[in-house]
Protein backbone atom coordinates (compact mmCIF):
# COMPACT_ATOMS: atom_id res chain seq x y z
CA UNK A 1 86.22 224.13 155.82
CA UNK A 2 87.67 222.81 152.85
CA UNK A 3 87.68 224.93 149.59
CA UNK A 4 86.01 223.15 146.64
CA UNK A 5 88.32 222.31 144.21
CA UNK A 6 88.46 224.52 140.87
CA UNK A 7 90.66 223.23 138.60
CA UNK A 8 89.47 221.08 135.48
CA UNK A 9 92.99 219.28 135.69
CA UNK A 10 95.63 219.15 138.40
CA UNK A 11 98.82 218.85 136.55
CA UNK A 12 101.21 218.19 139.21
CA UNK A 13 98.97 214.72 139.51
CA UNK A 14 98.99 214.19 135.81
CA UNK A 15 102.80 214.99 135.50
CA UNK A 16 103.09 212.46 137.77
CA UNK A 17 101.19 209.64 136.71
CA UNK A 18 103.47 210.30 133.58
CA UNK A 19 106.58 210.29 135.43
CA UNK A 20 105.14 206.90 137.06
CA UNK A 21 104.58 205.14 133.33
CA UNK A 22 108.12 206.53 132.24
CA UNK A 23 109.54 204.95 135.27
CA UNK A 24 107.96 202.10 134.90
CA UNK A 25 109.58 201.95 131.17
CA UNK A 26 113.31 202.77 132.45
CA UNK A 27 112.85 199.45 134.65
CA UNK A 28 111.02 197.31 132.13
CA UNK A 29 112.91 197.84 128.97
CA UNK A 30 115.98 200.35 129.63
CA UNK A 31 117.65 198.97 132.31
CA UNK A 32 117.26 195.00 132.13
CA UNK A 33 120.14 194.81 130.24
CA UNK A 34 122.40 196.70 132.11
CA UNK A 35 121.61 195.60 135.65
CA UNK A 36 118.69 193.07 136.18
CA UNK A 37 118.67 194.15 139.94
CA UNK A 38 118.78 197.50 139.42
CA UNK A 39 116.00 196.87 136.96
CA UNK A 40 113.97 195.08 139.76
CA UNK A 41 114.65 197.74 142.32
CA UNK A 42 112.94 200.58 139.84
CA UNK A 43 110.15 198.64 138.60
CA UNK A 44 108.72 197.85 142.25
CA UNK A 45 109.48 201.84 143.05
CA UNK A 46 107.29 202.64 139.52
CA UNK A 47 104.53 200.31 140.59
CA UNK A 48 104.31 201.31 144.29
CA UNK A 49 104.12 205.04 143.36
CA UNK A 50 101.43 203.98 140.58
CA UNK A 51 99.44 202.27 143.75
CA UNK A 52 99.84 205.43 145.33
CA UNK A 53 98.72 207.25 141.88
CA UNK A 54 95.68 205.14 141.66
CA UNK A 55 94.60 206.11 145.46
CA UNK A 56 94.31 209.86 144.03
CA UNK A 57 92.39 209.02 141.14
CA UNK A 58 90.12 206.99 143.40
CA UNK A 59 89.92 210.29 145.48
CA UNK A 60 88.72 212.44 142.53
CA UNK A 61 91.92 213.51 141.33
CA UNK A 62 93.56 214.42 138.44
CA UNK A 63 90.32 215.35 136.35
CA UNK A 64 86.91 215.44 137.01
CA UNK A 65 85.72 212.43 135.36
CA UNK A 66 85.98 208.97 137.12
CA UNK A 67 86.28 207.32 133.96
CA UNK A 68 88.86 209.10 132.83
CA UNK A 69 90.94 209.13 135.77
CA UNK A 70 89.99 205.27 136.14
CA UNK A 71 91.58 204.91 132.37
CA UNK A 72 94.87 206.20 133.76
CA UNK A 73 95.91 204.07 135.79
CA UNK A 74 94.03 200.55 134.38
CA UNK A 75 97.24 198.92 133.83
CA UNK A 76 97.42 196.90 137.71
CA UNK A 77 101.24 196.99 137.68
CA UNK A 78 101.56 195.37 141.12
CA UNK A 79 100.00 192.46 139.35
CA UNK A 80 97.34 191.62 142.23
CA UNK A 81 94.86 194.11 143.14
CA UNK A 82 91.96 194.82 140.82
CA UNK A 83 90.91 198.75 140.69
CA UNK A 84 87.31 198.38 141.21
CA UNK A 85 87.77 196.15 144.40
CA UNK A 86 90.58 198.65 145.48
CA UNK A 87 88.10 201.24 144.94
CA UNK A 88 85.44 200.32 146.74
CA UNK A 89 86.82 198.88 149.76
CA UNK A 90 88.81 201.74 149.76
CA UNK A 91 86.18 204.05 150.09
CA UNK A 92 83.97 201.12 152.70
CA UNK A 93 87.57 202.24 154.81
CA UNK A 94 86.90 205.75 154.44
CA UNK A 95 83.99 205.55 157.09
CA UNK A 96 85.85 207.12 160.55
CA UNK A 97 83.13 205.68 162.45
CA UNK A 98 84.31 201.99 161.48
CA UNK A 99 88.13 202.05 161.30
CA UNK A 100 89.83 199.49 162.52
CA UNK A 101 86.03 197.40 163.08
CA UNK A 102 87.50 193.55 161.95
CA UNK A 103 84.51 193.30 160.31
CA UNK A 104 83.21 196.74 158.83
CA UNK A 105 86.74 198.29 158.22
CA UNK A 106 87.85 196.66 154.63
CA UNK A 107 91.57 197.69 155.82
CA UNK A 108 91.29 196.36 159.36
CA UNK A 109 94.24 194.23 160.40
CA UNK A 110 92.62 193.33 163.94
CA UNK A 111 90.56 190.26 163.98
CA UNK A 112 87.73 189.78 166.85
CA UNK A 113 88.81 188.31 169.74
CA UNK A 114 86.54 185.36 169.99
CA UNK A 115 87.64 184.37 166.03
CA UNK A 116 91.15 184.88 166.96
CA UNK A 117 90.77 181.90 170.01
CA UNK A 118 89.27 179.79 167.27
CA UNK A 119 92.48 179.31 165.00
CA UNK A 120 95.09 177.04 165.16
CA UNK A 121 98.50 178.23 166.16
CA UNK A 122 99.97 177.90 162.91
CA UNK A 123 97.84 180.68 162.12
CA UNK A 124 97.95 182.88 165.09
CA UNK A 125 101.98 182.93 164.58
CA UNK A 126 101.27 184.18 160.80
CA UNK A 127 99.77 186.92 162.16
CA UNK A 128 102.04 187.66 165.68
CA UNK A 129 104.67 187.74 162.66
CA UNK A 130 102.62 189.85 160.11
CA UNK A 131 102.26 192.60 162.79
CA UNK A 132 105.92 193.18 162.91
CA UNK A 133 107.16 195.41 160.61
CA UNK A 134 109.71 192.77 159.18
CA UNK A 135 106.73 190.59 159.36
CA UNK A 136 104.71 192.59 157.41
CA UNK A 137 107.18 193.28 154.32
CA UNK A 138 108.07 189.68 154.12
CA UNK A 139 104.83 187.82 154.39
CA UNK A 140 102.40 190.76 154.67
CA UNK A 141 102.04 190.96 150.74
CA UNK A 142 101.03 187.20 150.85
CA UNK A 143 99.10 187.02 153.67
CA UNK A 144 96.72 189.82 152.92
CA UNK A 145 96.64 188.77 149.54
CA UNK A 146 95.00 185.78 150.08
CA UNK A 147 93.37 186.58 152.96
CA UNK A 148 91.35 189.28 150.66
CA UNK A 149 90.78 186.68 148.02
CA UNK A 150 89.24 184.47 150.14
CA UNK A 151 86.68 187.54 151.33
CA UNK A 152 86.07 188.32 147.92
CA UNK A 153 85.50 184.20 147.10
CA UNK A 154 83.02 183.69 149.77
CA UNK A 155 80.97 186.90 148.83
CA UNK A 156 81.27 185.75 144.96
CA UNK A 157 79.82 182.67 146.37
CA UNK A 158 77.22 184.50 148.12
CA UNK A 159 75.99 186.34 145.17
CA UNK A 160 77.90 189.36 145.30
CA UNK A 161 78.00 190.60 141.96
CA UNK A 162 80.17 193.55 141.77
CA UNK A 163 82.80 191.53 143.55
CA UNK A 164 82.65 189.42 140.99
CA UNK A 165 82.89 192.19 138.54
CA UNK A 166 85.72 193.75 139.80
CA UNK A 167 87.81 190.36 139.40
CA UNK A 168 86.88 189.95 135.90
CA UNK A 169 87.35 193.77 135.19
CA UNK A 170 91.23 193.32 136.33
CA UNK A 171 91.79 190.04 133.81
CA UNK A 172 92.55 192.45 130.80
CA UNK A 173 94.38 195.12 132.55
CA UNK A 174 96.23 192.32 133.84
CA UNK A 175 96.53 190.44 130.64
CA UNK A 176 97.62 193.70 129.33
CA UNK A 177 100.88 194.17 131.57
CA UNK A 178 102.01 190.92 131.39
CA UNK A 179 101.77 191.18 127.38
CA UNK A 180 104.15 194.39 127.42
CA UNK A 181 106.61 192.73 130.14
CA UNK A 182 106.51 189.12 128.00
CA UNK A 183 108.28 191.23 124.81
CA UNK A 184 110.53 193.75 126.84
CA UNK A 185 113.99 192.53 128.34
CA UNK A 186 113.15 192.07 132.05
CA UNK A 187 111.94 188.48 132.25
CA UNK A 188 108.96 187.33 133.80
CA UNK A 189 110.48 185.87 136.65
CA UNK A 190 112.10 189.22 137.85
CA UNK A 191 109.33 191.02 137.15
CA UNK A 192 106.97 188.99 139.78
CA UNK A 193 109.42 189.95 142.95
CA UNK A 194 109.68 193.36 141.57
CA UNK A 195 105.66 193.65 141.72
CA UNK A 196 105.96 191.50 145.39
CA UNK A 197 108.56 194.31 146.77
CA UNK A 198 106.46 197.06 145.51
CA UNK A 199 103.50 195.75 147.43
CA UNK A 200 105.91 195.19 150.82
CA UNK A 201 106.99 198.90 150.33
CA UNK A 202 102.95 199.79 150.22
CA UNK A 203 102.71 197.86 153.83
CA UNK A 204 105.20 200.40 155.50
CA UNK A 205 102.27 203.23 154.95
CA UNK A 206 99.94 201.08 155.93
CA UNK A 207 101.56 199.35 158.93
CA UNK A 208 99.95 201.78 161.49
CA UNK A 209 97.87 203.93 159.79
CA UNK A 210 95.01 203.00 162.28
CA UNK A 211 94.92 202.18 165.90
CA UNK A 212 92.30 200.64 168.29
CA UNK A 213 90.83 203.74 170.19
CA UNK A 214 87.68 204.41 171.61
CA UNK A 215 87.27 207.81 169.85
CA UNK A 216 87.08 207.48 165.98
CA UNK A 217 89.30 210.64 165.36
CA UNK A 218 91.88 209.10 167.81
CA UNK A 219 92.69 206.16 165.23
CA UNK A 220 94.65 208.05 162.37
CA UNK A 221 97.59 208.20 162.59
CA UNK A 222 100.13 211.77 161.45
CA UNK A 223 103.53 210.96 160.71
CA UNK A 224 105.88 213.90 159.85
CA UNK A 225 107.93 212.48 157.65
CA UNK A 226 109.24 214.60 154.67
CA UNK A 227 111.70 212.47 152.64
CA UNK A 228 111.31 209.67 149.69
CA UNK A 229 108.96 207.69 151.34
CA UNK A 230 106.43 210.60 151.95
CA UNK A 231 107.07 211.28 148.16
CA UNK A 232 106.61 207.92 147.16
CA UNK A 233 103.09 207.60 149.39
CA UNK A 234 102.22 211.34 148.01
CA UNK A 235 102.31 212.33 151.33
CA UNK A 236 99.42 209.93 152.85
CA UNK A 237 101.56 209.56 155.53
CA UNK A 238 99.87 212.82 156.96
CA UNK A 239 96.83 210.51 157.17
CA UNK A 240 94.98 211.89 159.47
CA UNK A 241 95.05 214.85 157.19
CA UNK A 242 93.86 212.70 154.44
CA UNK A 243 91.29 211.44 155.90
CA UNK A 244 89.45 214.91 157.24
CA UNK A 245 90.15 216.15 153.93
CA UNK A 246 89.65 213.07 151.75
CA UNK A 247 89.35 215.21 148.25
CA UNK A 248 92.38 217.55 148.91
CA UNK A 249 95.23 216.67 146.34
CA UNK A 250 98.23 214.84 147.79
CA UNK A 251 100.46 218.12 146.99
CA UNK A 252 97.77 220.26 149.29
CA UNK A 253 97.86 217.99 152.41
CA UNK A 254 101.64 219.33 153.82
CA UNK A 255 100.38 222.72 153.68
CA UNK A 256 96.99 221.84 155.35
CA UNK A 257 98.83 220.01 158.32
CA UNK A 258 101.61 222.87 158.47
CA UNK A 259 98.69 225.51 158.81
CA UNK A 260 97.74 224.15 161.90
CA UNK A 261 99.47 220.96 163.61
CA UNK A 262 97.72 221.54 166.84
CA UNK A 263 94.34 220.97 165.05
CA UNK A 264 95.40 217.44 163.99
CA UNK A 265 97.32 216.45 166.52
CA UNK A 266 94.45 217.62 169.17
CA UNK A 267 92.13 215.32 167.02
CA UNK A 268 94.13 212.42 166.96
CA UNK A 269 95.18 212.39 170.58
CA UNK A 270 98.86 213.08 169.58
CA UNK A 271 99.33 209.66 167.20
CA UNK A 272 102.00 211.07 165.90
CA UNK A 273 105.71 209.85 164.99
CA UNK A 274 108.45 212.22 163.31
CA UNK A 275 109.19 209.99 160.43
CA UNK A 276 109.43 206.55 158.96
CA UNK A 277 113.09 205.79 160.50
CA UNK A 278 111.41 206.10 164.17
CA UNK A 279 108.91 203.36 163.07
CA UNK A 280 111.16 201.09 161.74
CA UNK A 281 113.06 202.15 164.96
CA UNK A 282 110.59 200.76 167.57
CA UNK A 283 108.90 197.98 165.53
CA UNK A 284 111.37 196.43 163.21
CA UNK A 285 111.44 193.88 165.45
CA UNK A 286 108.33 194.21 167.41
CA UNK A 287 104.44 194.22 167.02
CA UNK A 288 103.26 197.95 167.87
CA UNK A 289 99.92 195.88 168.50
CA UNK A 290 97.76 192.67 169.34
CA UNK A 291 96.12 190.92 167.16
CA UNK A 292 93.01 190.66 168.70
CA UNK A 293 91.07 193.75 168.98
CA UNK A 294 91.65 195.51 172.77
CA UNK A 295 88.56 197.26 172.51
CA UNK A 296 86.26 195.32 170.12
CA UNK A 297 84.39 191.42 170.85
CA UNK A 298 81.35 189.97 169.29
């Protein structure tokens, strides 16, 4: 069983999040006017590792107050995803017994199979091209951008008031950001593919974090990867790990799956790959799955 957590503040997440703002700085005001690409390049690294940041806080972590962790990372510095709505579909994800559901799992990139034979083709190529991993840095960022609007529109329309909420909660965090990058050097054309990129570099975790299986603990995925990309997902690419031990700090979840890999990998029904390189490997090119659900239908 998991040990409850002790500490009133885990520094190695807090020296982080600062690391993440001072990052964030270099590539915003330091380094425009030496290299504008080179500024681009940093600022999407400094605002995918703050997406990253803000799944820990929304996981309990560094402090123990949700307000104050909230306050940390306010500023949205990928531009396009409001923290309350990340929070709490988020967290709708974090039910095993739903994942990859098209309609219960918030994260689900399956659709039902009957909805599927109802779009056009134009839109059934979108997605036969989203679930490639090219696919899904080029036009995933889009795609699921507005395909999540338009959720969060119709249940606005439908009354849904913390939706709604968690739209107009983002406007001054938002408002906020693009105040600071309006008087540094990095104009506000660079600064909108740098906040694109860092959103396709968040769509490698999540590219197969979750397959179709009968047996909820057979969907999570454990990928062994130890090098920048595991640092710059704080390690959720053990997700499997993550997700039996959802309030374990990103710096504990190595050690966890080290302890006992059999454990996991028994669980998951050996979903495994050795690291990011094999994924882009086998499904650069290629969808790793259908579209349509195999297992689910209305």
């Amino acid at each position: 069983m998991q040990k409850r957590r002790t500490a009133t503040v885990e520094w190695r997440t807090l020296g982080a999040i600062t690391g993440c703002y001072a990052l964030w700085a270099l590539g915003v005001f330091v380094l425009p006017p030496v290299s504008l690409p080179l500024a681009v390049i940093v600022t999407a690294l400094a605002a995918a590792f703050h997406s990253s940041l803000t799944h820990e806080v929304i996981h309990g972590h560094p402090f123990r107050s949700a307000r104050l962790n909230a306050a940390l990372v306010a500023p949205p510095l990928v531009l396009a995803v409001p923290f309350l709505r990340f929070r709490d579909t988020h967290l709708a994800h974090h039910n095993d017994a739903r994942l990859t559901d098209p309609y219960d799992d918030p994260e689900s990139n399956y659709m039902d199979g009957g909805d599927w034979e109802a779009r056009p083709g134009w839109y059934q190529g979108l997605r036969r091209i989203n679930n490639t991993l090219a696919g899904r840095l080029l036009i995933g960022p889009a795609l699921g951008q507005v395909m999540w609007m338009a959720a969060d529109l119709r249940a606005i329309r439908a009354g849904d008031g913390a939706v709604l909420r968690g739209w107009l909660w983002h406007l001054p965090g938002l408002a906020l950001v693009l105040a600071v990058v309006a008087v540094s050097p990095m104009p506000l054309w660079a600064y909108l593919p740098a906040a694109y990129a860092a959103l396709s570099l968040l769509k490698i975790r999540t590219f197969l974090e979750h397959r179709a299986h009968e047996r909820a603990p057979g969907r999570t995925v454990v990928i062994e990867d130890r090098g920048p990309l595991a640092l710059l997902f704080l390690n959720n690419n053990l997700h499997l790990v993550h997700h039996m031990h959802p309030r374990a700090p990103w710096y504990a979840l190595p050690g966890l799956y080290r302890a006992n890999p059999d454990r996991y990998l028994g669980r998951n029904e050996g979903y495994r790959y050795t690291s990011y390189g094999e994924v882009f490997r086998r499904y650069f090119w290629r969808a790793k799955d259908p579209v349509p659900h195999p297992i689910w239908r209305r």
